[in-house]
Protein backbone atom coordinates (compact mmCIF):
# COMPACT_ATOMS: atom_id res chain seq x y z
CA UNK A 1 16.25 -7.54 -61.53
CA UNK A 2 13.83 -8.72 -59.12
CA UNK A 3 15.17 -11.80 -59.04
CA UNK A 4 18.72 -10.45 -57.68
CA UNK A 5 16.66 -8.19 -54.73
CA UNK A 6 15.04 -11.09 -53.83
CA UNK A 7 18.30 -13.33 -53.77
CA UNK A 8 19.99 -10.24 -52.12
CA UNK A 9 16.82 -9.72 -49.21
CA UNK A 10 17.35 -13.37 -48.40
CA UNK A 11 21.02 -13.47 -48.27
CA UNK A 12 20.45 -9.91 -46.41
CA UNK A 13 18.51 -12.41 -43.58
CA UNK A 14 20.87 -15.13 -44.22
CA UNK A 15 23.52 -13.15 -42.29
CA UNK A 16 21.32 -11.42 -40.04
CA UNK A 17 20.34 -14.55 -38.53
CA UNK A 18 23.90 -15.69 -38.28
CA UNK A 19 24.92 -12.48 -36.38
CA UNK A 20 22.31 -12.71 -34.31
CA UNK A 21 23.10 -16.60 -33.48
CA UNK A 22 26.41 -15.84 -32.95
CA UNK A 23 26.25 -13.00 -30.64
CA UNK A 24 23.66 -14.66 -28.63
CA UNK A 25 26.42 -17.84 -28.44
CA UNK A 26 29.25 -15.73 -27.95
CA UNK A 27 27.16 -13.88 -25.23
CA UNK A 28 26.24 -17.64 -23.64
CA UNK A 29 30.04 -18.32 -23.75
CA UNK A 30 30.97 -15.19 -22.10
CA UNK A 31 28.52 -15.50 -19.44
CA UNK A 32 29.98 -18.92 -18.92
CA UNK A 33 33.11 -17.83 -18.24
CA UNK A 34 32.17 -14.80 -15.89
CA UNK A 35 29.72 -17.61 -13.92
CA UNK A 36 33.06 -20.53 -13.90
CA UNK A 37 35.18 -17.48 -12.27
CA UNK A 38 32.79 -16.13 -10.02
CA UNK A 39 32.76 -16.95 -5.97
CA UNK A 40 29.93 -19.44 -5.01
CA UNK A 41 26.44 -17.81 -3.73
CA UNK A 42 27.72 -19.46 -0.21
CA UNK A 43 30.41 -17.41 0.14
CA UNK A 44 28.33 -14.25 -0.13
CA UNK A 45 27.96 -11.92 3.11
CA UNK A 46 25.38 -12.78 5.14
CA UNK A 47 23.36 -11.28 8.33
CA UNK A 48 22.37 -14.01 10.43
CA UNK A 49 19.02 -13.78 12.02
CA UNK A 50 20.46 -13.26 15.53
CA UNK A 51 22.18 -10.39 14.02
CA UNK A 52 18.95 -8.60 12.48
CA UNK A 53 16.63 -9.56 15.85
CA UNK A 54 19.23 -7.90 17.86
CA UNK A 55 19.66 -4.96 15.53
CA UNK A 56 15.98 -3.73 16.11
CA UNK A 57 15.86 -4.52 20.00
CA UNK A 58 16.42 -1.82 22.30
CA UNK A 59 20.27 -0.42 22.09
CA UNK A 60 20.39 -2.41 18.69
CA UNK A 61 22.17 -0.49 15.43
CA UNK A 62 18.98 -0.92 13.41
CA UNK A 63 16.36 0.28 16.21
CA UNK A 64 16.01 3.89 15.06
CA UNK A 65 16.82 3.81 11.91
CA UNK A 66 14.89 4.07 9.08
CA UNK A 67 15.07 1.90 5.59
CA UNK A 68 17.16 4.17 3.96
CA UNK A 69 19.12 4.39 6.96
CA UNK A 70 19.36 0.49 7.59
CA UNK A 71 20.46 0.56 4.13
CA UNK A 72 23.73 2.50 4.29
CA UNK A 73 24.36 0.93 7.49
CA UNK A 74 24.56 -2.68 5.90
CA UNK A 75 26.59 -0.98 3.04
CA UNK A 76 29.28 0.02 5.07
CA UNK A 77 29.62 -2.82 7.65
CA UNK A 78 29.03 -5.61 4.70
CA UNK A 79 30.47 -4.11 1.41
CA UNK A 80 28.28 -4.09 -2.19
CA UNK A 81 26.11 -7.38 -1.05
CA UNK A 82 24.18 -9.17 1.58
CA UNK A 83 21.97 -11.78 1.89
CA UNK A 84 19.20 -11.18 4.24
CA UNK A 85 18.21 -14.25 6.37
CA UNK A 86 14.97 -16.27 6.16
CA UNK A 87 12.94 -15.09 8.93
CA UNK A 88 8.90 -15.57 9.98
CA UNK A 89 7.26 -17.07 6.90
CA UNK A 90 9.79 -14.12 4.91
CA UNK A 91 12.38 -16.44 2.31
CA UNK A 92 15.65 -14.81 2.06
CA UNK A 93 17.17 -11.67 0.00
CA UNK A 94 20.38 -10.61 -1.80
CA UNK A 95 20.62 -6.97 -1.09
CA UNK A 96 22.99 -5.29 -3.77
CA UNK A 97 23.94 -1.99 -3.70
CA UNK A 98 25.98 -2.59 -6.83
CA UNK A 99 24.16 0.02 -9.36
CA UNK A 100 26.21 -2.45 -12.17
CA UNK A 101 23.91 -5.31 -10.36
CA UNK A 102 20.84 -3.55 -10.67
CA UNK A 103 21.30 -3.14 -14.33
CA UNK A 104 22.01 -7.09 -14.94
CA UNK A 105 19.34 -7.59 -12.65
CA UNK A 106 16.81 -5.36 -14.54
CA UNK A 107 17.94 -6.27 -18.13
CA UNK A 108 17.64 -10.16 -17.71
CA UNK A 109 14.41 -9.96 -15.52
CA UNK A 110 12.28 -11.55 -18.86
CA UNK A 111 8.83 -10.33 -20.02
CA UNK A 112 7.19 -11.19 -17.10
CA UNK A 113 9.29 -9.60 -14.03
CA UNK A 114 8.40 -11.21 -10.27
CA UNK A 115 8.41 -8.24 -7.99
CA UNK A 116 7.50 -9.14 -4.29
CA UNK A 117 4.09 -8.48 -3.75
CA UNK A 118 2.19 -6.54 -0.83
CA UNK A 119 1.25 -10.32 0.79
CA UNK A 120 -1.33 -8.53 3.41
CA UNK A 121 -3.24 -7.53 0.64
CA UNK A 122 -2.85 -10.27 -1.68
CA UNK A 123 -3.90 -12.67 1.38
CA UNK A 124 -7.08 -10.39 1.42
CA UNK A 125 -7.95 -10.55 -2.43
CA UNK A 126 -7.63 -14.06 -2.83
CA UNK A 127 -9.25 -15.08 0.27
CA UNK A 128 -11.96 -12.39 1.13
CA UNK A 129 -12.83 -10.78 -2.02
CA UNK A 130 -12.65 -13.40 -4.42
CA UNK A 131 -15.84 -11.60 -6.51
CA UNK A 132 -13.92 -8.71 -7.54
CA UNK A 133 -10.36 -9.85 -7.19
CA UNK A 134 -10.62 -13.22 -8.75
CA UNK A 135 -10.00 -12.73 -12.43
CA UNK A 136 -8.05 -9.44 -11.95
CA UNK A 137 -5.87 -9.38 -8.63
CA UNK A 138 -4.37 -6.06 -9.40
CA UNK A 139 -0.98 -5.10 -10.28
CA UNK A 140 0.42 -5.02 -7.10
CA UNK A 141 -0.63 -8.84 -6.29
CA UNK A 142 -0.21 -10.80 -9.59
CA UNK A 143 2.64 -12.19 -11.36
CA UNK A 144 3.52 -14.34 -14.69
CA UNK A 145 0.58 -14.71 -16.83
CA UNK A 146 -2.03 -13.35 -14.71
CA UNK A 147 -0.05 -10.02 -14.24
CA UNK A 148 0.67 -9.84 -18.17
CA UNK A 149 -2.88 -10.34 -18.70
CA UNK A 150 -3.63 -7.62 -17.03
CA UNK A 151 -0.93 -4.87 -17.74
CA UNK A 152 -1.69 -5.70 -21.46
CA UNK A 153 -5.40 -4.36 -21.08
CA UNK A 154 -4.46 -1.51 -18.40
CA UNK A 155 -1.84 -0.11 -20.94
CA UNK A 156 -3.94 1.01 -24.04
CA UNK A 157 -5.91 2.62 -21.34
CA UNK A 158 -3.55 4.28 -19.31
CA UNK A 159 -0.83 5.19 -21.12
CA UNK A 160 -1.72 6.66 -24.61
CA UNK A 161 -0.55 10.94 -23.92
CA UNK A 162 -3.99 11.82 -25.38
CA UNK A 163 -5.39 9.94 -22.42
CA UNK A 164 -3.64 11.86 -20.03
CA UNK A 165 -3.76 14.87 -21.48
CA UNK A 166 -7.71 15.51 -21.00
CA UNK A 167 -7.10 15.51 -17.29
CA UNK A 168 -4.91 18.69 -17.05
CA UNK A 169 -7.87 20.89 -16.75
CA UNK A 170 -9.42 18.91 -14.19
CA UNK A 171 -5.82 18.63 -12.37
CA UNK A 172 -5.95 22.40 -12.98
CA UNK A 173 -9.07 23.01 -10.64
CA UNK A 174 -8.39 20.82 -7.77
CA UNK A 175 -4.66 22.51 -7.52
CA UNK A 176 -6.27 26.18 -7.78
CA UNK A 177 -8.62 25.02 -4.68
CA UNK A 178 -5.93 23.34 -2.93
CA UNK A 179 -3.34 26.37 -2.91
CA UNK A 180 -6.18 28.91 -2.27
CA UNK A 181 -7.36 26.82 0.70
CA UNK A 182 -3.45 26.45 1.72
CA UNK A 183 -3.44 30.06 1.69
CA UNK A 184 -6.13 31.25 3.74
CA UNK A 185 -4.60 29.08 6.37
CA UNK A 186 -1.05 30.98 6.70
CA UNK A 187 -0.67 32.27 10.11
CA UNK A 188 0.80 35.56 11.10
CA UNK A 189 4.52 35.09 10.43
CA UNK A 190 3.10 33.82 6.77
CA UNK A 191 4.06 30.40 7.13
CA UNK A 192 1.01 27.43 5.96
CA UNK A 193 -0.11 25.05 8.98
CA UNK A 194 2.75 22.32 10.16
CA UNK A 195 0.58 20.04 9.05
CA UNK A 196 0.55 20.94 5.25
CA UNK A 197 1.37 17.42 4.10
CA UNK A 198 -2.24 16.63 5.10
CA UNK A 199 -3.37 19.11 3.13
CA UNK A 200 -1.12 18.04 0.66
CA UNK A 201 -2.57 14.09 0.78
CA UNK A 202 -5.59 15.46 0.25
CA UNK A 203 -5.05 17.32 -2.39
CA UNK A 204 -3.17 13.97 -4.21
CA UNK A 205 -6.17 12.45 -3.28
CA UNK A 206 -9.00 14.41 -4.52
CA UNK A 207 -6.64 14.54 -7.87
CA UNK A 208 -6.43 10.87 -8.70
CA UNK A 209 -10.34 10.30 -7.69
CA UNK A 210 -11.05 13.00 -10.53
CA UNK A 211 -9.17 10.97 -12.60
CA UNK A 212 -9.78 7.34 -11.73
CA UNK A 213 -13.45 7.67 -9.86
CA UNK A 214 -14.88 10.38 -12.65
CA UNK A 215 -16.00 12.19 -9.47
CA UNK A 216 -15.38 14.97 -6.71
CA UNK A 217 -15.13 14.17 -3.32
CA UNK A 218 -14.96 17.69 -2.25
CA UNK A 219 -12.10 16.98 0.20
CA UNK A 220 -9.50 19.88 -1.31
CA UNK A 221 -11.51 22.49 0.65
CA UNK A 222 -12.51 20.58 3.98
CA UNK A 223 -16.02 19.83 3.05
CA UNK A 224 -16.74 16.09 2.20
CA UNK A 225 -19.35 15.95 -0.52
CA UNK A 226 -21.00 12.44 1.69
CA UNK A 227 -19.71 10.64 3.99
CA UNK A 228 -17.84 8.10 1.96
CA UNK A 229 -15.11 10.11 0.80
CA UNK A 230 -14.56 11.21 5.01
CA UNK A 231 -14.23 7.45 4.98
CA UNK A 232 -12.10 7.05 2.25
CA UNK A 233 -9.39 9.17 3.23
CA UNK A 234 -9.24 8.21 6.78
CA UNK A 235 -9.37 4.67 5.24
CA UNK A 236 -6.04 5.58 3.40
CA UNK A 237 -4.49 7.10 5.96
CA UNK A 238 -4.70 4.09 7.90
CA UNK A 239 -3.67 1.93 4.83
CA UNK A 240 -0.13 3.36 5.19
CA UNK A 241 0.18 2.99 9.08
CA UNK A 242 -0.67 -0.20 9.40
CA UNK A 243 0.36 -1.75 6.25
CA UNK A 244 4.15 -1.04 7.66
CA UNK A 245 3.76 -3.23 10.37
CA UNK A 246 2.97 -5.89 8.42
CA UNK A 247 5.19 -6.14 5.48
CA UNK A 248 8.54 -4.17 6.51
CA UNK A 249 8.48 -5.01 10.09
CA UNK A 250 9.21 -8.35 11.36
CA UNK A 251 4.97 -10.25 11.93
CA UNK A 252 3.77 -13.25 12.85
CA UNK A 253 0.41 -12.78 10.85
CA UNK A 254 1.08 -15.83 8.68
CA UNK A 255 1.02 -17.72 11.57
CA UNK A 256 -1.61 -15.93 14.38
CA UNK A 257 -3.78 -13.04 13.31
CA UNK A 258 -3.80 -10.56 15.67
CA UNK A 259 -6.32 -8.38 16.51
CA UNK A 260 -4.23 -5.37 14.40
CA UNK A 261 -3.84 -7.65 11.55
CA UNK A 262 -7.78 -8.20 10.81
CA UNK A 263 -7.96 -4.22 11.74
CA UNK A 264 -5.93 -4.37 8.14
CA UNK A 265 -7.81 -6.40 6.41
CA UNK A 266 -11.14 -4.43 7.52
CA UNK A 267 -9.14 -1.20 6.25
CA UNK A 268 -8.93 -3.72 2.59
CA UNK A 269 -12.35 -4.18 2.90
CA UNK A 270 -13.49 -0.56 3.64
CA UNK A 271 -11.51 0.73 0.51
CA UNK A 272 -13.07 -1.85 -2.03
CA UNK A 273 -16.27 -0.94 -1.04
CA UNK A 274 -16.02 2.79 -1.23
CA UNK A 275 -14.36 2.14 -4.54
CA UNK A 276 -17.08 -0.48 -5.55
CA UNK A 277 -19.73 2.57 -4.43
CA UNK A 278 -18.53 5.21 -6.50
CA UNK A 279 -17.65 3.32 -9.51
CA UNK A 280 -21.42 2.03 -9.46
CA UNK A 281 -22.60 5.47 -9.04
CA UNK A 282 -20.41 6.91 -12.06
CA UNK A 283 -22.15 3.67 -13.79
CA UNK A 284 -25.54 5.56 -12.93
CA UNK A 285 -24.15 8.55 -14.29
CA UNK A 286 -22.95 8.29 -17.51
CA UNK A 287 -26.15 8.13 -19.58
CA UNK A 288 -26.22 11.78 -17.95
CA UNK A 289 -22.95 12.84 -18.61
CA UNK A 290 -22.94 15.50 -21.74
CA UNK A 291 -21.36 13.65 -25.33
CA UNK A 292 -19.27 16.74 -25.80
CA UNK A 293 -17.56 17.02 -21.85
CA UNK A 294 -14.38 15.82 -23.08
CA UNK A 295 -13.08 14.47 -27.14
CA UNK A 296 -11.30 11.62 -25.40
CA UNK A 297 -13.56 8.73 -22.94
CA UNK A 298 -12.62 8.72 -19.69
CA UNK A 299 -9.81 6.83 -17.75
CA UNK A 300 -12.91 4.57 -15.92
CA UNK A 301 -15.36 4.17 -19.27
CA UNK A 302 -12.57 2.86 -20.88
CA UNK A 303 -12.35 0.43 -18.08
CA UNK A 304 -15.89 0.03 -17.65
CA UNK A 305 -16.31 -1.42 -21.39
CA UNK A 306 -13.56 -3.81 -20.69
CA UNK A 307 -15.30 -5.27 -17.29
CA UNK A 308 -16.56 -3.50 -14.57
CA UNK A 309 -14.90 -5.35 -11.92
CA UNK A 310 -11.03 -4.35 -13.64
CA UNK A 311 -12.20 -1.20 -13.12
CA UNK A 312 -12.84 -1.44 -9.27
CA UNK A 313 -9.31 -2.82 -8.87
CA UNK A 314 -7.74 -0.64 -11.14
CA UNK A 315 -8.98 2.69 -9.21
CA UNK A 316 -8.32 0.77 -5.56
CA UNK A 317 -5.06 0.06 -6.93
CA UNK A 318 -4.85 3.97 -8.12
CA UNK A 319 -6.14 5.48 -4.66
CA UNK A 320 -3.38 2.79 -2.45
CA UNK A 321 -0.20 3.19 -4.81
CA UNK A 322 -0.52 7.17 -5.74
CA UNK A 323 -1.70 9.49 -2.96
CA UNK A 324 1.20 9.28 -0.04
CA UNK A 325 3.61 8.96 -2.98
CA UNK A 326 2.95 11.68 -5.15
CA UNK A 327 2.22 13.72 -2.15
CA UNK A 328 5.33 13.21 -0.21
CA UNK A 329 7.31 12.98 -4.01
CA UNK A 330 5.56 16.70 -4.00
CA UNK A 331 6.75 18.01 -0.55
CA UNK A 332 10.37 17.19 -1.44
CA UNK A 333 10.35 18.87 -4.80
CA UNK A 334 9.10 22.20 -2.70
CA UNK A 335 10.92 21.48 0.20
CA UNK A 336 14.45 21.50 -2.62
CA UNK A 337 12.86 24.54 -4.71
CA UNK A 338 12.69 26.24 -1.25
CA UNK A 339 15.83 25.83 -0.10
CA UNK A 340 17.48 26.87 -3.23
CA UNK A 341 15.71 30.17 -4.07
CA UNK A 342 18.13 31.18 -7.19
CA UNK A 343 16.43 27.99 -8.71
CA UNK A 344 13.05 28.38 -7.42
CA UNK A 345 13.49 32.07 -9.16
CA UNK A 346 14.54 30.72 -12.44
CA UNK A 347 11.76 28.04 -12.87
CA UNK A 348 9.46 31.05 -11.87
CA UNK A 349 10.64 33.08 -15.36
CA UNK A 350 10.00 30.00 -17.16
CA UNK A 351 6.70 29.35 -15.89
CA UNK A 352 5.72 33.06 -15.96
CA UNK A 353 6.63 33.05 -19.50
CA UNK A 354 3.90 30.42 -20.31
CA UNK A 355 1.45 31.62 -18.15
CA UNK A 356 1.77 35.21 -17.98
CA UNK A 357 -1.48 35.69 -16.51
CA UNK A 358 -2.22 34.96 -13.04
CA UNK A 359 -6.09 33.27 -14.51
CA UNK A 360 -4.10 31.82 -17.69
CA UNK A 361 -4.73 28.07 -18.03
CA UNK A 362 -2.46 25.39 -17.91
CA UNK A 363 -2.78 23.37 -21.03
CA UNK A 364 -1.64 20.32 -22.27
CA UNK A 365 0.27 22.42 -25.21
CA UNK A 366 1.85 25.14 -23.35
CA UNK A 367 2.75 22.46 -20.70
CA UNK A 368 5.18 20.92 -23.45
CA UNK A 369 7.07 23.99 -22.99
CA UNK A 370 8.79 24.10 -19.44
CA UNK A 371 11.68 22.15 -19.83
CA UNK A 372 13.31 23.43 -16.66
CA UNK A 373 10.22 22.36 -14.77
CA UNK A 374 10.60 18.86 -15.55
CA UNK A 375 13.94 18.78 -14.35
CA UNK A 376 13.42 20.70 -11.35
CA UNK A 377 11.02 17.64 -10.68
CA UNK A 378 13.76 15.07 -11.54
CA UNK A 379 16.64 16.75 -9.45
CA UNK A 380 13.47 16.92 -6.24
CA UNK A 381 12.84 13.31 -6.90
CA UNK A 382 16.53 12.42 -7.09
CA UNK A 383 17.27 13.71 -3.50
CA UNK A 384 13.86 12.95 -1.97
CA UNK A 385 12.82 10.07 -3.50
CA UNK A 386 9.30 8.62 -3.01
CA UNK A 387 10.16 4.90 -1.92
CA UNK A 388 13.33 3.31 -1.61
CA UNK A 389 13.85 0.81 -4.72
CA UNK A 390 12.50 -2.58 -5.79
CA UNK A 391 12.59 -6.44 -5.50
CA UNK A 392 12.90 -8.59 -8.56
CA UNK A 393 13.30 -12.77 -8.62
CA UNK A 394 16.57 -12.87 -10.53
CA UNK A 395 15.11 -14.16 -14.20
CA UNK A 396 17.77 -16.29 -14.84
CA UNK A 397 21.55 -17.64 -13.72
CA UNK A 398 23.48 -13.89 -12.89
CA UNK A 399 26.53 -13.24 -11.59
CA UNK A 400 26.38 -10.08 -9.41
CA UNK A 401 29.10 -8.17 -7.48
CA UNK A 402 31.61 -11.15 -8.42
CA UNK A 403 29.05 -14.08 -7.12
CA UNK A 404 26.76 -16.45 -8.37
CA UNK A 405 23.41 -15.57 -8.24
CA UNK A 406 20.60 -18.48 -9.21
CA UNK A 407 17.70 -17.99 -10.83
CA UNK A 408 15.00 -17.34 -8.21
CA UNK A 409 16.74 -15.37 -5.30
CA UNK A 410 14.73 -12.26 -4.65
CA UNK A 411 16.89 -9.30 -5.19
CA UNK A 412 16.62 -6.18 -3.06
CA UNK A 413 17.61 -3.66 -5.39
CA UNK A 414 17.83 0.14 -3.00
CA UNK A 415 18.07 2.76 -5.91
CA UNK A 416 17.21 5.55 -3.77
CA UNK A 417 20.34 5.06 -2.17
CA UNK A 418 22.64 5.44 -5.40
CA UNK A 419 20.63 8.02 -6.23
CA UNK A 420 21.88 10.42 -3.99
CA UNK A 421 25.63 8.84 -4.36
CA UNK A 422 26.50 8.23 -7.95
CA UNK A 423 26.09 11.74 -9.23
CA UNK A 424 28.55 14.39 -8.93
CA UNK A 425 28.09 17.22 -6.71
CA UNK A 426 26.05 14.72 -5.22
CA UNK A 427 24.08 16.44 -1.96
CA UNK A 428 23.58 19.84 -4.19
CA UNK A 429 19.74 20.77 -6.05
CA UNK A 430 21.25 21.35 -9.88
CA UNK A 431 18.27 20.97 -12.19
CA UNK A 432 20.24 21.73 -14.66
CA UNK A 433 21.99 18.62 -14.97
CA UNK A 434 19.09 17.47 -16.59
CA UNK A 435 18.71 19.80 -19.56
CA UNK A 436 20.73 18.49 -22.45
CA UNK A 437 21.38 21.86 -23.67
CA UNK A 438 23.36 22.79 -20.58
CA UNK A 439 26.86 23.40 -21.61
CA UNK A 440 28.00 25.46 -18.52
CA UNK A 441 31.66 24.14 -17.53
CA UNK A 442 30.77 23.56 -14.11
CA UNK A 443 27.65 21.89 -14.51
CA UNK A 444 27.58 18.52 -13.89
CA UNK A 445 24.98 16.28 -16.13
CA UNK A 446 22.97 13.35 -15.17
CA UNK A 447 24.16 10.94 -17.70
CA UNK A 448 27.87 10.89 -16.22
CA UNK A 449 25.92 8.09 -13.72
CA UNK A 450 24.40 5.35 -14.49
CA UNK A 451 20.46 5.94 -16.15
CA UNK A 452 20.41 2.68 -12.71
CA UNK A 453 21.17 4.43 -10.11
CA UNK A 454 17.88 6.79 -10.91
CA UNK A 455 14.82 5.22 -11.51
CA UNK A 456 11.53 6.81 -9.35
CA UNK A 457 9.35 4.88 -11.16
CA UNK A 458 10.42 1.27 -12.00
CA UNK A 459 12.01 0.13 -14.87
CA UNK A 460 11.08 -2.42 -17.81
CA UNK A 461 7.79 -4.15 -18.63
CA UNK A 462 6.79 -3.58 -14.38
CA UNK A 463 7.67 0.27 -14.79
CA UNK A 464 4.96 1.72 -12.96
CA UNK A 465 1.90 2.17 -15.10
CA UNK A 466 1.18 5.76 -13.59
CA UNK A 467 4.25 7.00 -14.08
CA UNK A 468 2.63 9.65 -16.51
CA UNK A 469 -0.70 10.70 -14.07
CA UNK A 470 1.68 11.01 -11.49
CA UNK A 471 4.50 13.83 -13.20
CA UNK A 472 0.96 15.55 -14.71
CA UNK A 473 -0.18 16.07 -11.13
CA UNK A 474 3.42 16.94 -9.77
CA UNK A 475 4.09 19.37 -12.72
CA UNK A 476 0.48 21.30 -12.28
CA UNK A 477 1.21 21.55 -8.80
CA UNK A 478 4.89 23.13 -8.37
CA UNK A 479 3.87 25.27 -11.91
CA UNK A 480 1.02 26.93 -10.35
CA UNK A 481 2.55 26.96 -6.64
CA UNK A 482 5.73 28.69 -7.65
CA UNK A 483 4.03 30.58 -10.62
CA UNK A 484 2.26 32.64 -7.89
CA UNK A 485 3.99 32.58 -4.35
CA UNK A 486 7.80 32.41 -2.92
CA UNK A 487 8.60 29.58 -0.72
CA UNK A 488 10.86 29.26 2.00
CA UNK A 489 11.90 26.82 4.56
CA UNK A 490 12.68 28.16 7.90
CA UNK A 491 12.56 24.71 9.70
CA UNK A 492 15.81 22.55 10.00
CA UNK A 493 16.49 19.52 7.65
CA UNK A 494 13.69 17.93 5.96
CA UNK A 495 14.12 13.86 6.59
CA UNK A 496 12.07 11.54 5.89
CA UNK A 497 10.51 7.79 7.44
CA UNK A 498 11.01 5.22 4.91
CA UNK A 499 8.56 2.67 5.03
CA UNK A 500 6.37 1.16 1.93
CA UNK A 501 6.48 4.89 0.78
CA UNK A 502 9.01 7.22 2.06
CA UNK A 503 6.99 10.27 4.17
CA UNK A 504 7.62 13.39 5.70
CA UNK A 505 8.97 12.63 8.94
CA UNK A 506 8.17 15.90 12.05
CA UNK A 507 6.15 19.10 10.52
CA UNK A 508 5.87 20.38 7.12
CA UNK A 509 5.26 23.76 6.85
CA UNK A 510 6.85 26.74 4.23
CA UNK A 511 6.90 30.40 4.96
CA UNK A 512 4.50 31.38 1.68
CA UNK A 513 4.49 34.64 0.16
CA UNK A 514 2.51 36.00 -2.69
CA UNK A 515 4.70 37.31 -5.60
């Protein structure tokens, strides 16, 4: 008998080894075909580079428009792709806004995805700060091996649920600071200050140094705990002015370093080192810190046992990549919830039938139960998306959009432009098209588009490793927000700059009242 299931197992691989085989040959021969039909890469639509200098001089299409804007612009006049010129040290780009592209792209992009790097800052690492950055260059920065390396420590660490779970209390308390704070501040007609997306960036901020620093600047309620975290933020701040200039706009800082371009790298500089400060100091404190403070070790002792320098450039990379986009991914979820106050209502009964106390704490268990919350997040995020998309090296031989696409060509892939065209009833906030239980006639559901024309955070292997610290902070936020107070929008249209992160663009304020 066991003679026959051992005859049978191997006869069992036998064939799955053929199948395989011959799918992946009838797959090669397929592909051959599609790439023998297909128009040559030549023939593809292209902007010349007198076309895109003249676009952003005075009385040029592309002078006031913003990414997302430039986008749709380029859409219409060139069709589904365009290949965007080589220009100042920059090599060119295939721009698809084929959502069937992005998925070839993205599903052929091998183990080890190339995603065009922030070059300012990777310039700085390798040539400044080669004692911190020169084993670990940081997400952003590396690719191939050297990025694999890397995410293959950082994910044990970062993306277990247990891990993340131990932060909701501390989440908790800065948001409970941050909306009392917000709400001394409403003025007479009971509307918050117009600028409450500061308040807002510092409330993203003092939430992710909690979590990656193990420490409290103090920033949530306008009183910095020392000087460095004053620094810090207005270190940030300037991160995201400057670093536009530099890597969306047309420079010459390959070639001649201006006197704003070392300004940049000093704002580099100034970040490491505050980081470099208070990961030293939490290395003074932990003999101090209590054994029983939390079951589960902390995002940064995890990364201080690996090496303390990953650490550094793990929390810089933390501080640079989450504040302005959870913040601004934040003010668009509330700016949506307040606009559509039938919504806003309903995720209110949910949330007041967790937490039916006003002093009731969130938990990581009773925060498994707001289903309608999460997709009141994905529906915000869907029409006020955080960044625009990606750019991936093509991984190997595609044919995109009826062209053939070599391996190599960087791929601008701008998802947050599908993601506001490919669903149906397209410009309206519908949560509900998220909850698989909907089964209302008129209720249109998210998987009628593509799962490619939606993707906030990444996709693959490069998906972005704080995808799940990010929704934590986002969900504690808009729970205890709308848990407590109505908001309302009396301002016209919210629109937004699009830059490395999409922000907020004229004043942010809601009309807040306690309910």
């Amino acid at each position: 008998m066991f003679r026959n299931i051992r005859q049978y197992n191997h006869l069992s691989n036998v064939q799955c080894s053929i199948f395989f085989y011959s799918t992946q040959a009838a797959r090669k021969v397929n592909f051959q075909d599609e790439w023998n039909n297909a128009k040559p890469y030549e023939n593809i639509p292209k902007l010349s580079k007198f076309q895109l200098i003249r676009g952003f001089l005075p009385g040029g299409k592309f002078r006031n428009a913003n990414l997302m804007e430039l986008h749709r612009i380029l859409n219409k006049e060139y069709g589904s792709v365009v290949e965007f010129p080589q220009i100042v040290g920059r090599p060119s780009m295939l721009c698809t806004y084929n959502v069937d592209d992005f998925e070839k792209v993205l599903r052929h992009e091998g183990a080890m995805p190339h995603r065009r790097t922030l070059e300012t800052l990777q310039y700085y690492r390798q040539k400044f700060r080669s004692d911190i950055y020169g084993v670990y260059g940081g997400l952003f920065t590396e690719q191939g091996e050297d990025w694999h390396k890397m995410r293959m420590l950082l994910n044990p660490v970062l993306l277990p649920p247990k891990t993340i779970q131990q932060y909701v209390p501390r989440v908790d308390n800065v948001t409970k600071l941050f909306i009392k704070t917000l709400a001394e501040k409403i003025d007479r007609n009971g509307e918050t200050p117009s600028n409450t997306s500061d308040y807002l960036n510092m409330w993203s901020l003092e939430s992710i140094a909690n979590i990656s620093l193990d420490t409290q600047l103090g920033i949530v309620g306008g009183k910095y705990k020392d000087e460095m975290a004053e620094k810090l933020i207005k270190s940030i701040r300037k991160f995201f002015i400057e670093v536009y200039q530099f890597e969306i706009n047309i420079s010459i800082w390959k070639y001649y370093q201006t006197k704003a371009f070392k300004g940049l790298l000093q704002i580099y500089d100034d970040i490491t080192n505050i980081v470099l400060y208070y990961v030293e100091r939490a290395i003074e404190e932990l003999p101090q810190k209590s054994s029983n403070e939390y079951t589960e070790e902390s995002i940064l002792e995890k990364l201080l046992k690996i090496d303390k320098n990953l650490a550094v450039v793990m929390c810089t990379d933390a501080l640079l990549a989450g504040v302005d986009t959870t913040s601004s991914a934040s003010i668009g979820i509330l700016y949506c919830l307040a606009k559509n106050q039938d919504k806003q209502d309903k995720l209110r009964e949910e949330i007041r039938g967790i937490l039916k106390n006003e002093d009731d704490d969130l938990t990581p268990k009773n925060m498994q139960n707001m289903p309608y919350l999460r997709a009141c997040i994905k529906e915000g995020l869907r029409l006020c998306p955080p960044t625009a998309g990606t750019i991936r090296k093509a991984g190997e031989d595609l044919v995109l959009s009826g062209y053939r696409v070599p391996k190599g060509t960087d791929i601008v892939m701008p998802v947050a432009v599908l993601s506001q065209e490919c669903y149906t009833k397209k410009a309206e906030f519908i949560p509900e098209r998220w909850l698989k239980g909907e089964t209302h006639a008129e209720c249109p559901h998210a998987n009628e588009a593509s799962p490619f024309s939606y993707l906030p955070f990444g996709f693959g292997s490069r998906v972005c490793i704080g995808k799940r610290l990010a929704n934590l902070e986002i969900e504690v936020l808009v729970s205890r927000l709308i848990r407590d107070y109505k908001l309302e929008w009396n301002l016209p249209n919210l629109k937004f700059k699009a830059g490395v992160v999409n922000i907020p663009d004229g004043d942010i304020k809601f009309k807040m009242t306690k309910v």
